[in-house]
Protein backbone atom coordinates (compact mmCIF):
# COMPACT_ATOMS: atom_id res chain seq x y z
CA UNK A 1 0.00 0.00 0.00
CA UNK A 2 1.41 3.75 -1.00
CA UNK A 3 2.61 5.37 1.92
CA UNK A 4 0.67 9.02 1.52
CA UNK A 5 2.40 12.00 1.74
CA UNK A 6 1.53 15.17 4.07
CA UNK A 7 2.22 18.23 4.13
CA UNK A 8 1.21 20.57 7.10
CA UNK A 9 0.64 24.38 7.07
CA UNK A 10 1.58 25.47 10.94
CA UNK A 11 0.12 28.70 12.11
CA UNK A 12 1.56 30.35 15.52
CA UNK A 13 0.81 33.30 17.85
CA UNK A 14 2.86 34.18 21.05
CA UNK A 15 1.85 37.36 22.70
CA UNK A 16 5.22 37.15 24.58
CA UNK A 17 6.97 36.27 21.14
CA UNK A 18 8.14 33.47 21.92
CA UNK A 19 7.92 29.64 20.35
CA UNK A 20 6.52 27.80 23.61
CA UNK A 21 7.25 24.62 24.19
CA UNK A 22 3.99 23.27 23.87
CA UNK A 23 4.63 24.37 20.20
CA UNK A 24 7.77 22.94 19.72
CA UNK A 25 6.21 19.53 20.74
CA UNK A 26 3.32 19.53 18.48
CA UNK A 27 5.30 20.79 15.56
CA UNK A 28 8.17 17.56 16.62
CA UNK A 29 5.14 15.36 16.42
CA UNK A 30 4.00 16.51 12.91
CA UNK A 31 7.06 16.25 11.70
CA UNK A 32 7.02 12.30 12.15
CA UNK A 33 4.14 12.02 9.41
CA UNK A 34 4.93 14.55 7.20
CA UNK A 35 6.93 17.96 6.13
CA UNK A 36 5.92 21.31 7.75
CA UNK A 37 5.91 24.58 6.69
CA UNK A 38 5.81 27.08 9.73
CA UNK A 39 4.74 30.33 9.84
CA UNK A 40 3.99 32.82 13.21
CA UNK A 41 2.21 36.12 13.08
CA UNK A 42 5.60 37.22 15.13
CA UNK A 43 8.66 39.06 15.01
CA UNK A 44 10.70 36.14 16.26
CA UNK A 45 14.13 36.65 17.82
CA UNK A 46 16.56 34.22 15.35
CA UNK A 47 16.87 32.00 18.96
CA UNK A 48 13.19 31.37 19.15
CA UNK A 49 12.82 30.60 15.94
CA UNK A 50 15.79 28.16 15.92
CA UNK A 51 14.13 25.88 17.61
CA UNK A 52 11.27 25.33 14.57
CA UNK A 53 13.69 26.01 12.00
CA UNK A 54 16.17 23.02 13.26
CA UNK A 55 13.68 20.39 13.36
CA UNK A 56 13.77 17.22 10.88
CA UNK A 57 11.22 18.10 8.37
CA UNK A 58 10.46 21.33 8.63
CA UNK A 59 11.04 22.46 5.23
CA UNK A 60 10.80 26.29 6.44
CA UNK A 61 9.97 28.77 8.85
CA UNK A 62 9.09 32.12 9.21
CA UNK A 63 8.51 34.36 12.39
CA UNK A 64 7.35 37.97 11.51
CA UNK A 65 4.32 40.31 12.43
CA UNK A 66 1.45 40.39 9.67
CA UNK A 67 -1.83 40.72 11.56
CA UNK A 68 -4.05 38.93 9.57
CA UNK A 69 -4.22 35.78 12.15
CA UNK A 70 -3.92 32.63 11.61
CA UNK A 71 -4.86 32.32 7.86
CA UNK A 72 -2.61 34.92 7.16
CA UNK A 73 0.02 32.71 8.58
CA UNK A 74 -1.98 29.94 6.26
CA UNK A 75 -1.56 32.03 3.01
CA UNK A 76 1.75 32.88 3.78
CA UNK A 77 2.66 28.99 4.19
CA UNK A 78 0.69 27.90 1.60
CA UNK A 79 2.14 30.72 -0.92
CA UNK A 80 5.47 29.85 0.20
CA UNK A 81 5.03 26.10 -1.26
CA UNK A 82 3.56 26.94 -4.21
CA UNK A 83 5.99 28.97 -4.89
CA UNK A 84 8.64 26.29 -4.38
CA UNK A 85 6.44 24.12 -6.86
CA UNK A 86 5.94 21.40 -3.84
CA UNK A 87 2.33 21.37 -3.66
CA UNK A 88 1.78 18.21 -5.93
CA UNK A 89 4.12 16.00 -3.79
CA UNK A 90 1.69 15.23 -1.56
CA UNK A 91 -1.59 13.71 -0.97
CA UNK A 92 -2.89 15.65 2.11
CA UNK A 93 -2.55 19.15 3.33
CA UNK A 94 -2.93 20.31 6.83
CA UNK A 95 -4.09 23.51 8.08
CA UNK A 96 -3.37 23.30 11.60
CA UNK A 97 -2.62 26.23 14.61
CA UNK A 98 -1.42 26.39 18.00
CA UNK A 99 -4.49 27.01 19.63
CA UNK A 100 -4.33 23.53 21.24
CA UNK A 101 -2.52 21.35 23.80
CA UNK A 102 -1.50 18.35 22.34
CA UNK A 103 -1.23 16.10 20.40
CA UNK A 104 -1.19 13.99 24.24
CA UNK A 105 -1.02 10.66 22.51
CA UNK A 106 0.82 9.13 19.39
CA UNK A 107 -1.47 10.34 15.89
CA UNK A 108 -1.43 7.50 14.00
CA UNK A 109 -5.10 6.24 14.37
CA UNK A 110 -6.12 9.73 14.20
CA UNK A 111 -5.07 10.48 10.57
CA UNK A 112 -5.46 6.48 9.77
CA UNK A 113 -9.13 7.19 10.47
CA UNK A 114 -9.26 10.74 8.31
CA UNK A 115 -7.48 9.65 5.71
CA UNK A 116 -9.50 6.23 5.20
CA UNK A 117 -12.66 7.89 4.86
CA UNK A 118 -14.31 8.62 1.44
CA UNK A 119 -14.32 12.17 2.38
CA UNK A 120 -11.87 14.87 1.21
CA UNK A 121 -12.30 17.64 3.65
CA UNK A 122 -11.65 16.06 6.96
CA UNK A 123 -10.57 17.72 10.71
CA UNK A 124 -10.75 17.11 14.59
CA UNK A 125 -13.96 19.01 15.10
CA UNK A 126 -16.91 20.32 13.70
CA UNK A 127 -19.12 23.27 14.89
CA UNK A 128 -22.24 25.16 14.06
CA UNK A 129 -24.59 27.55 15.52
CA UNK A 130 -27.89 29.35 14.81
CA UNK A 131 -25.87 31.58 12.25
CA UNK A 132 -23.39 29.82 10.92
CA UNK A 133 -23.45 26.14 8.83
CA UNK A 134 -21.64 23.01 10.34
CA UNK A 135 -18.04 23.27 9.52
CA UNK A 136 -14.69 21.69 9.99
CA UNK A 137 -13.20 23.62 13.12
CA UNK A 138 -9.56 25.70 11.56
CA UNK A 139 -7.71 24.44 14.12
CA UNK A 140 -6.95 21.15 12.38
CA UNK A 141 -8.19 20.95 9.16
CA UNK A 142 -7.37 18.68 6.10
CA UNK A 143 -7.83 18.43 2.76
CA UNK A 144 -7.31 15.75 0.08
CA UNK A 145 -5.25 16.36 -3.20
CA UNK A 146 -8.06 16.88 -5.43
CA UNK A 147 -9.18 19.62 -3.21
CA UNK A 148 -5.96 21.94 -2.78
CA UNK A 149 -4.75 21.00 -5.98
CA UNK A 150 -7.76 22.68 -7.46
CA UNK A 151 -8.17 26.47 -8.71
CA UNK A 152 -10.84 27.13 -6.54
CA UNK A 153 -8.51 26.47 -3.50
CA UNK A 154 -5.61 28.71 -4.46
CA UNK A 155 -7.72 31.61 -5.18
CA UNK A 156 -9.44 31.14 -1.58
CA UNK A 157 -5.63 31.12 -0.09
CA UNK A 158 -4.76 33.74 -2.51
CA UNK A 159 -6.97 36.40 -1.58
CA UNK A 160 -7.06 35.69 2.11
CA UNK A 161 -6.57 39.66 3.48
CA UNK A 162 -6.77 41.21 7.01
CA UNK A 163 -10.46 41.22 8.89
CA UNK A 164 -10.26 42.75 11.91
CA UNK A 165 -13.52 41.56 13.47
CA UNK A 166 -13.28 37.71 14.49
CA UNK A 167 -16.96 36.78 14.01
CA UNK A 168 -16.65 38.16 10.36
CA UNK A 169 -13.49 36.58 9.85
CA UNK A 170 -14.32 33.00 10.94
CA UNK A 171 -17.60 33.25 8.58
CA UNK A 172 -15.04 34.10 6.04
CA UNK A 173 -12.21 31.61 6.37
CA UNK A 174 -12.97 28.89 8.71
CA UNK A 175 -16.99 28.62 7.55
CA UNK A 176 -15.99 29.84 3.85
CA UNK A 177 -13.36 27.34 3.56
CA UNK A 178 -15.58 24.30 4.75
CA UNK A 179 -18.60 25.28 2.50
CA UNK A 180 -16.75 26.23 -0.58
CA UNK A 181 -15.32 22.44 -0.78
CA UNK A 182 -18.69 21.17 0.12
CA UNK A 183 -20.91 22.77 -2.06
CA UNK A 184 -18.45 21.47 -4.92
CA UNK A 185 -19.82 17.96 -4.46
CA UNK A 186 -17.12 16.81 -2.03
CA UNK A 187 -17.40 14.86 1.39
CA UNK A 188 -16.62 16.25 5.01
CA UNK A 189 -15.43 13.71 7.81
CA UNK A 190 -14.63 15.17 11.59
CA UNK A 191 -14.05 12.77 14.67
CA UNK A 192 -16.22 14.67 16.77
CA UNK A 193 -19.43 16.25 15.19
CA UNK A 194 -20.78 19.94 15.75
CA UNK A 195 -24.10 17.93 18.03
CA UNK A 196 -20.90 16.44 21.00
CA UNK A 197 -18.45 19.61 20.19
CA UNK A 198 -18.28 21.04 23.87
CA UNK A 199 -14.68 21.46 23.48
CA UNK A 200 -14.33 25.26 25.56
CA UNK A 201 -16.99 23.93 28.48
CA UNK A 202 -15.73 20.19 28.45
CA UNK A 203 -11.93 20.38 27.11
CA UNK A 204 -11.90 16.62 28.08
CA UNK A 205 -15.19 15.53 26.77
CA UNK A 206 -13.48 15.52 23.23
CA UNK A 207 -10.45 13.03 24.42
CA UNK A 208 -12.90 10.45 24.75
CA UNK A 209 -14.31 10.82 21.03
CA UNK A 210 -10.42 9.75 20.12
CA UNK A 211 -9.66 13.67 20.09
CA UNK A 212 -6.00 14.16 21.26
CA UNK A 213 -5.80 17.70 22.09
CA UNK A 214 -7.33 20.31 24.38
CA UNK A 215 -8.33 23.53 23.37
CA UNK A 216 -6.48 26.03 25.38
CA UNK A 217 -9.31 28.74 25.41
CA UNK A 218 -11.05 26.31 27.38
CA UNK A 219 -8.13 25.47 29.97
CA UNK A 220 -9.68 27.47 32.85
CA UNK A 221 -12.63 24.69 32.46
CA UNK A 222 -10.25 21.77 33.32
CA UNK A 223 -11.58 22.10 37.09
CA UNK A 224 -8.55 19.39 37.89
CA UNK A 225 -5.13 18.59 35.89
CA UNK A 226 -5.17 14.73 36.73
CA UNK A 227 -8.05 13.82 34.99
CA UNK A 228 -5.67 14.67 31.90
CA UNK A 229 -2.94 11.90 33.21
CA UNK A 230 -4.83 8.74 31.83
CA UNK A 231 -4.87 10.48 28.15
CA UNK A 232 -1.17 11.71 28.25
CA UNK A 233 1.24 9.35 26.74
CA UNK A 234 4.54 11.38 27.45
CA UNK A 235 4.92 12.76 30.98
CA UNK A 236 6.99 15.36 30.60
CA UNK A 237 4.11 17.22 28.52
CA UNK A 238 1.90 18.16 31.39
CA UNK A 239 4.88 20.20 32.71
CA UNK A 240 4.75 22.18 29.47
CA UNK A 241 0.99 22.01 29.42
CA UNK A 242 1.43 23.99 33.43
CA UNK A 243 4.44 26.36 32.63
CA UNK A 244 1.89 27.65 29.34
CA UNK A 245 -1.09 27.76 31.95
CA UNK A 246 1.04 30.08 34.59
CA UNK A 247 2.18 32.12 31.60
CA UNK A 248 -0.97 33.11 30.63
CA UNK A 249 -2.22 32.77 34.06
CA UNK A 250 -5.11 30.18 33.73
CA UNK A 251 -6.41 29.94 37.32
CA UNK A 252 -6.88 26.56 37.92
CA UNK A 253 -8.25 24.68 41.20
CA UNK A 254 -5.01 22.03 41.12
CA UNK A 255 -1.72 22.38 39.26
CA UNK A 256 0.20 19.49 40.08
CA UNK A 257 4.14 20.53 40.40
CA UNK A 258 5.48 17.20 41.72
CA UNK A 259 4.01 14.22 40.61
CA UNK A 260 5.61 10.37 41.60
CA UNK A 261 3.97 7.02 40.20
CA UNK A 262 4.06 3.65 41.36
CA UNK A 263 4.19 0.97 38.37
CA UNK A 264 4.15 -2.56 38.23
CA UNK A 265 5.72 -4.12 34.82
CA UNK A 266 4.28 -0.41 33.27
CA UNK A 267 0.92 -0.73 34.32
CA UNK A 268 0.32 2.85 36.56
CA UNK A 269 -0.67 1.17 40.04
CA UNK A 270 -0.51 4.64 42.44
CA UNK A 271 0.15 8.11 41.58
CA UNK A 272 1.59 10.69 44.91
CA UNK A 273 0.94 14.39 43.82
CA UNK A 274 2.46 17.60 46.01
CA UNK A 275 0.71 20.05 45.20
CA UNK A 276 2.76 23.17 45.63
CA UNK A 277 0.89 26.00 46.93
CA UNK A 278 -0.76 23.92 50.01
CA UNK A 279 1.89 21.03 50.37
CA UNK A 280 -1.15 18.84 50.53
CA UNK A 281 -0.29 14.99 49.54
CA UNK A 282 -2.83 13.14 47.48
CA UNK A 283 -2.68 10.10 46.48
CA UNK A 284 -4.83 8.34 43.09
CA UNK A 285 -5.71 4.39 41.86
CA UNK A 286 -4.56 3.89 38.57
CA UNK A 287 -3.67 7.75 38.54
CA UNK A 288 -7.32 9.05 38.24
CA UNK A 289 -9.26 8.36 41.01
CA UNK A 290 -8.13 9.68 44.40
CA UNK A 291 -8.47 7.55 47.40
CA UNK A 292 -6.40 9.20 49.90
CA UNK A 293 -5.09 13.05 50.92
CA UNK A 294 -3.14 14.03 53.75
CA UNK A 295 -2.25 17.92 54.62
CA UNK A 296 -0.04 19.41 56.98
């Protein structure tokens, strides 16, 4: 079976200007099923943009102010592979943005499960309200050859221009883009549909639905960080998922800061958390369900 080719359009935002490492992870994970082309709406120091630039795969990347959001940083990606006559090297294209936290597990079975569909617009999650259409959310958004390979396409990435108002510019772009492939005749797939999307009120509820990532405009709703544990494969990504939280400073009810399993042959038997503003121990079953706390 051909081994299909991706190509993913990365759009970034730091208001610190910065390339967090919650970024640098999710760009390191693209780049093990396909080439990226990065692009942030942000003057990036040559150090911060190092770190992208560096990375196996990443076939360029671009930090400088523009203002037009995150299909701005789309166009600019996309125009930047057309122009380097790469577009027809691949079977998929990516939109995708750093809106998220994630991916917290391996994304194999997630684009396995796209790409084997008989659709040719496909994403994470769909959404729609009493104004707008159901669409495939921006965020993560993907579209078969046929589709960007087509005129239609490159004049919609073409002409993408600044809006400033958000609720016009999503009706634009992330609406526009949906319905101009669908009214063409062609199919939309999303794991999660707009009826279950509660992904800003329940940032979990998605994980569940085989969603792996977390939408960080709905951090605040976490209520408590170790109900993430079960769904996070690598360990050390919580810490990043925390450090981004403070940054921005998402109040939440428990940040753990020092966490310490128990395993048996890899199987998670007991998990001790400190948390570190009360020094309060507490202590979980299979890392989710607490069974014991103890405070000074």
């Amino acid at each position: 079976m051909k081994k299909l080719k991706r190509l993913f359009l990365f759009a970034g935002f730091d208001k610190d200007n910065i390339v967090d490492d919650t970024v640098v992870y999710y760009v390191n994970a693209l780049s093990k099923f396909g080439d990226v082309v990065f692009v942030m709406d942000n003057d990036l120091p040559k150090n911060q943009l190092e770190k992208i630039s560096k990375m196996p795969h990443v076939l360029y990347a671009n930090g400088m102010r523009h203002g037009e959001y995150d299909f701005g940083s789309y166009k600019r990606a996309y125009l930047w592979a057309k122009q380097n006559k790469i577009l027809d090297d691949y079977d998929w294209l990516y939109l995708v943005n750093d809106s998220v936290y994630g991916p917290l597990w391996d994304l194999t079975n997630v684009l396995d499960n796209l790409e084997n569909s008989d659709a040719d617009l496909v994403g994470m999650t769909a959404n729609c309200d009493k104004c707008t259409p159901e669409h495939v959310q921006s965020w993560f958004v993907g579209c078969a050859h046929k589709v960007f390979a087509s005129d239609f396409f490159d004049k919609f990435m073409c002409k993408i221009t600044r809006i400033p108002n958000k609720t016009a510019l999503v009706l634009k772009y992330e609406v526009g883009l949906s319905w101009m492939i669908v009214r063409r005749g062609f199919k939309m797939k999303t794991l999660v549909n707009a009826k279950d999307n509660n992904i800003y009120q329940e940032p979990c509820s998605i994980l569940v639905k085989g969603v792996p990532f977390v939408k960080k405009n709905g951090a605040a709703n976490l209520r408590k960080l170790y109900f993430l544990n079960p769904h996070i494969e690598d360990d050390v990504y919580l810490d990043y998922m925390v450090a981004h939280m403070q940054r921005h400073n998402v109040k939440l009810q428990d940040i753990l800061r020092n966490v310490y399993d128990l395993r048996l042959f890899g199987i998670p038997l007991l998990r001790v958390s400190v948390k570190g503003s009360s020094g309060a121990y507490k202590v979980y079953l299979f890392n989710c369900i607490p069974i014991l706390k103890i405070t000074k």
